[in-house]
C-alpha atoms as a PDB file:
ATOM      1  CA  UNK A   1      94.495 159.172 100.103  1.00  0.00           C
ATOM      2  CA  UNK A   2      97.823 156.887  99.954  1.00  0.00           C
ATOM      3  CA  UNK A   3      98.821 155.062 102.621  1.00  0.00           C
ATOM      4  CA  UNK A   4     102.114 153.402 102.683  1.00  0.00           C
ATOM      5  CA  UNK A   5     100.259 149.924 102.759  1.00  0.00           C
ATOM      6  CA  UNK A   6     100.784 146.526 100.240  1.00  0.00           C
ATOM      7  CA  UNK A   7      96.423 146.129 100.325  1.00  0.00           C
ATOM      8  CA  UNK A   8      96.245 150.051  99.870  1.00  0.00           C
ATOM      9  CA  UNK A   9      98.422 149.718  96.393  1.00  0.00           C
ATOM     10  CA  UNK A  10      96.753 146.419  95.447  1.00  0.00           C
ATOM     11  CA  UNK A  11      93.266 147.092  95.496  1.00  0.00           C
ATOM     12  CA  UNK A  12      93.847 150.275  93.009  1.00  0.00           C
ATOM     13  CA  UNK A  13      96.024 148.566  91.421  1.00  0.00           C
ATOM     14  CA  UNK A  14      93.561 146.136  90.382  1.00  0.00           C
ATOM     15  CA  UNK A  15      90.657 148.245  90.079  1.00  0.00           C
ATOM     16  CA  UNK A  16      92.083 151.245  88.295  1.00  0.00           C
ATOM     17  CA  UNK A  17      92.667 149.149  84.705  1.00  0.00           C
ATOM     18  CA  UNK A  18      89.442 147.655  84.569  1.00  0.00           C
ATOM     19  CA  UNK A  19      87.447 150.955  85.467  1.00  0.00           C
ATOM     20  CA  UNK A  20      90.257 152.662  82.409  1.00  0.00           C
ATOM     21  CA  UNK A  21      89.456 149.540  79.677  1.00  0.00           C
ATOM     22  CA  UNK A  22      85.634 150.402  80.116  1.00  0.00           C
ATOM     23  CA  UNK A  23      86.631 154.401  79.935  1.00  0.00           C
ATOM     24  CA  UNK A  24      88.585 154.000  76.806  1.00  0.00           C
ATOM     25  CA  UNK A  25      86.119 151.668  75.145  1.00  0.00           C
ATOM     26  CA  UNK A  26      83.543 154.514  75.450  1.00  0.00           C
ATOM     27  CA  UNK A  27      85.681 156.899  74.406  1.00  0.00           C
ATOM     28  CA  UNK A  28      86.866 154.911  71.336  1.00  0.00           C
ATOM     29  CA  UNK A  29      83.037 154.205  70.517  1.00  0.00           C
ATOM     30  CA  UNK A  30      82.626 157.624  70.877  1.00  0.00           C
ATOM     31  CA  UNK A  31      85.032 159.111  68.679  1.00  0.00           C
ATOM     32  CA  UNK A  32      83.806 156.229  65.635  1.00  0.00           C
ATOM     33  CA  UNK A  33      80.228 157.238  65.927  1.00  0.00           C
ATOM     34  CA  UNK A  34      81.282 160.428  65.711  1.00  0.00           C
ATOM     35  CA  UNK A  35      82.947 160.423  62.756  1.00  0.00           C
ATOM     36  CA  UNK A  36      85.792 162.344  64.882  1.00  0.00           C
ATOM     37  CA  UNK A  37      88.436 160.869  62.190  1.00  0.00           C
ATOM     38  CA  UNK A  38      86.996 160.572  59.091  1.00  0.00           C
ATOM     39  CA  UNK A  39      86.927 163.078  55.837  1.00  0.00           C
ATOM     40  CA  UNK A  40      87.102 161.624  52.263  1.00  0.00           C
ATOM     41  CA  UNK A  41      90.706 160.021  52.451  1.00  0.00           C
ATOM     42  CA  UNK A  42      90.770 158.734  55.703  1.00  0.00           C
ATOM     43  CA  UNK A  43      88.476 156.575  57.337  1.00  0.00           C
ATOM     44  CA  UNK A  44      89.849 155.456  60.886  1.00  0.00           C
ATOM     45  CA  UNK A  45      88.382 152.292  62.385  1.00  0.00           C
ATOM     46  CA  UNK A  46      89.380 153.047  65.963  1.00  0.00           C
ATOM     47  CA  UNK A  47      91.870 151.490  67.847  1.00  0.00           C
ATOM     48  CA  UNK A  48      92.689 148.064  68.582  1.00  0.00           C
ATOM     49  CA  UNK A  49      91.234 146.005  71.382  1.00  0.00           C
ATOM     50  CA  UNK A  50      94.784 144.849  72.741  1.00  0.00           C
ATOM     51  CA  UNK A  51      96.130 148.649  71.997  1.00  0.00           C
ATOM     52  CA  UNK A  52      92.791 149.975  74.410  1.00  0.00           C
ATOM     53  CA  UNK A  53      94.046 147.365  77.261  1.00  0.00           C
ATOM     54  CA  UNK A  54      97.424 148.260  77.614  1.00  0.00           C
ATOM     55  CA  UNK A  55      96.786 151.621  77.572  1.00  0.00           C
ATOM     56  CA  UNK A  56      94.367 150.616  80.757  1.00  0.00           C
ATOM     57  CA  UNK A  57      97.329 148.550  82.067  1.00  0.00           C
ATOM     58  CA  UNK A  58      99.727 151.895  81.893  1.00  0.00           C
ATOM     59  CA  UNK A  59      97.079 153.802  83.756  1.00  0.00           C
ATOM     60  CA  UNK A  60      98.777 152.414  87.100  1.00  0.00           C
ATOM     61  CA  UNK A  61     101.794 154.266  85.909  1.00  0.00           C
ATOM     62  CA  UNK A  62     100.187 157.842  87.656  1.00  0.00           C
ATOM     63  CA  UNK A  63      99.931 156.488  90.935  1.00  0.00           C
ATOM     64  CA  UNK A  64     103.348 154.571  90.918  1.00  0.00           C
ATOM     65  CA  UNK A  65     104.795 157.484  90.088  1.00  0.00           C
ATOM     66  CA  UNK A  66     103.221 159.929  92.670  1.00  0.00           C
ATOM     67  CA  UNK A  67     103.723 157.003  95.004  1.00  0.00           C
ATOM     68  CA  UNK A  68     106.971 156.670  94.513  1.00  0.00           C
ATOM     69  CA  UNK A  69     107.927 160.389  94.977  1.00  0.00           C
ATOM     70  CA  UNK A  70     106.789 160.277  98.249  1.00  0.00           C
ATOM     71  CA  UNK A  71     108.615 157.141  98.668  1.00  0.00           C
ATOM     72  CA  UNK A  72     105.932 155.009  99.173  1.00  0.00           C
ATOM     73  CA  UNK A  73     107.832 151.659  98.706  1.00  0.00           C
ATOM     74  CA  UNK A  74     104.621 149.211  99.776  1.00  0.00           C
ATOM     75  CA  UNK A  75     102.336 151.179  98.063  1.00  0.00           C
ATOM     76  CA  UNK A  76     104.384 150.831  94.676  1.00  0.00           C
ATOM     77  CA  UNK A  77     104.589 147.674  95.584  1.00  0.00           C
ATOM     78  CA  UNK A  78     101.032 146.938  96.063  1.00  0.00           C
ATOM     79  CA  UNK A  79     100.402 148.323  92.840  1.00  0.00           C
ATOM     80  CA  UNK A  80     102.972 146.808  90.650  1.00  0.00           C
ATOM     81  CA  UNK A  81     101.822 143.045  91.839  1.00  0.00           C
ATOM     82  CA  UNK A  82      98.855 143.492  89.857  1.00  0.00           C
ATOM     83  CA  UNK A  83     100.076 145.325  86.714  1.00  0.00           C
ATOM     84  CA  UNK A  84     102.871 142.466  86.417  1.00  0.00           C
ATOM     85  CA  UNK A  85     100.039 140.042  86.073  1.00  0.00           C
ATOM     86  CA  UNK A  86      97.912 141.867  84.001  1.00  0.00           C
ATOM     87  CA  UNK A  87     101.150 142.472  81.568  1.00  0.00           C
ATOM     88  CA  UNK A  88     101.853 138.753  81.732  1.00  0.00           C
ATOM     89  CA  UNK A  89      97.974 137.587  80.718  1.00  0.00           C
ATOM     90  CA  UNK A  90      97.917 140.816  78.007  1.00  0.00           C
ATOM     91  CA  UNK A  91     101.453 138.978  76.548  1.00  0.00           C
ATOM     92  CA  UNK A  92      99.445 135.898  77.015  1.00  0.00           C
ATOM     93  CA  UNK A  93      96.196 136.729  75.314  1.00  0.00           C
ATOM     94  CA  UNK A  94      97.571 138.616  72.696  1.00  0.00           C
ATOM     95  CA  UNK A  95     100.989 136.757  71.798  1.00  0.00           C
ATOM     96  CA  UNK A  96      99.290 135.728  68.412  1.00  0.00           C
ATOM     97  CA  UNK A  97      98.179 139.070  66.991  1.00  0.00           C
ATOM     98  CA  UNK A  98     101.864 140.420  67.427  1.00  0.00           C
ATOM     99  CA  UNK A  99     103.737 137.805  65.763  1.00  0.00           C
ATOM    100  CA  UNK A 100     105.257 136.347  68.946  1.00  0.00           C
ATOM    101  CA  UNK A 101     105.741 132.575  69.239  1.00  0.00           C
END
């Protein structure tokens, strides 16, 4: 499955986020329709759209770290390209909801 390639890291790398944001938006649907979190005191409204994409971001974290325990340096590499730039447009996007600049 891993190849010690720069294209074999990036595609994943890119791909892996964007399939995660759509997985955790269905879950997060999910658990509000459900009423999952809600009794008489509590009445959760689900989580944030910023929180759901970095969480999406960090799912590049499992193969960078099986990656790199096989020492995998181009694959990590591969992979880390495009969560840099997806951290960099979430800072972006988001800078205004977290009381930055």
């Amino acid at each position: 499955m891993f190849r010690n390639k720069f294209l074999n890291g990036f595609i994943p790398g890119v791909i892996l986020p964007m399939l995660g944001y759509f997985l955790f938006i269905y879950l997060n649907d999910v658990l509000i329709d459900n009423g999952a979190f809600s009794n008489s005191m509590v009445i959760w409204a689900g989580f944030k759209e910023r929180t759901l994409v970095i969480m999406a971001i960090c799912l590049n974290l499992i193969p960078t770290f099986v990656a790199n325990r096989k020492y995998m340096e181009e694959f990590v590499r591969g992979i880390m390209v495009p969560t840099v730039l997806y951290c960099f447009v979430w800072f972006y996007v988001y800078s205004d909801q977290i009381g930055v600049f």
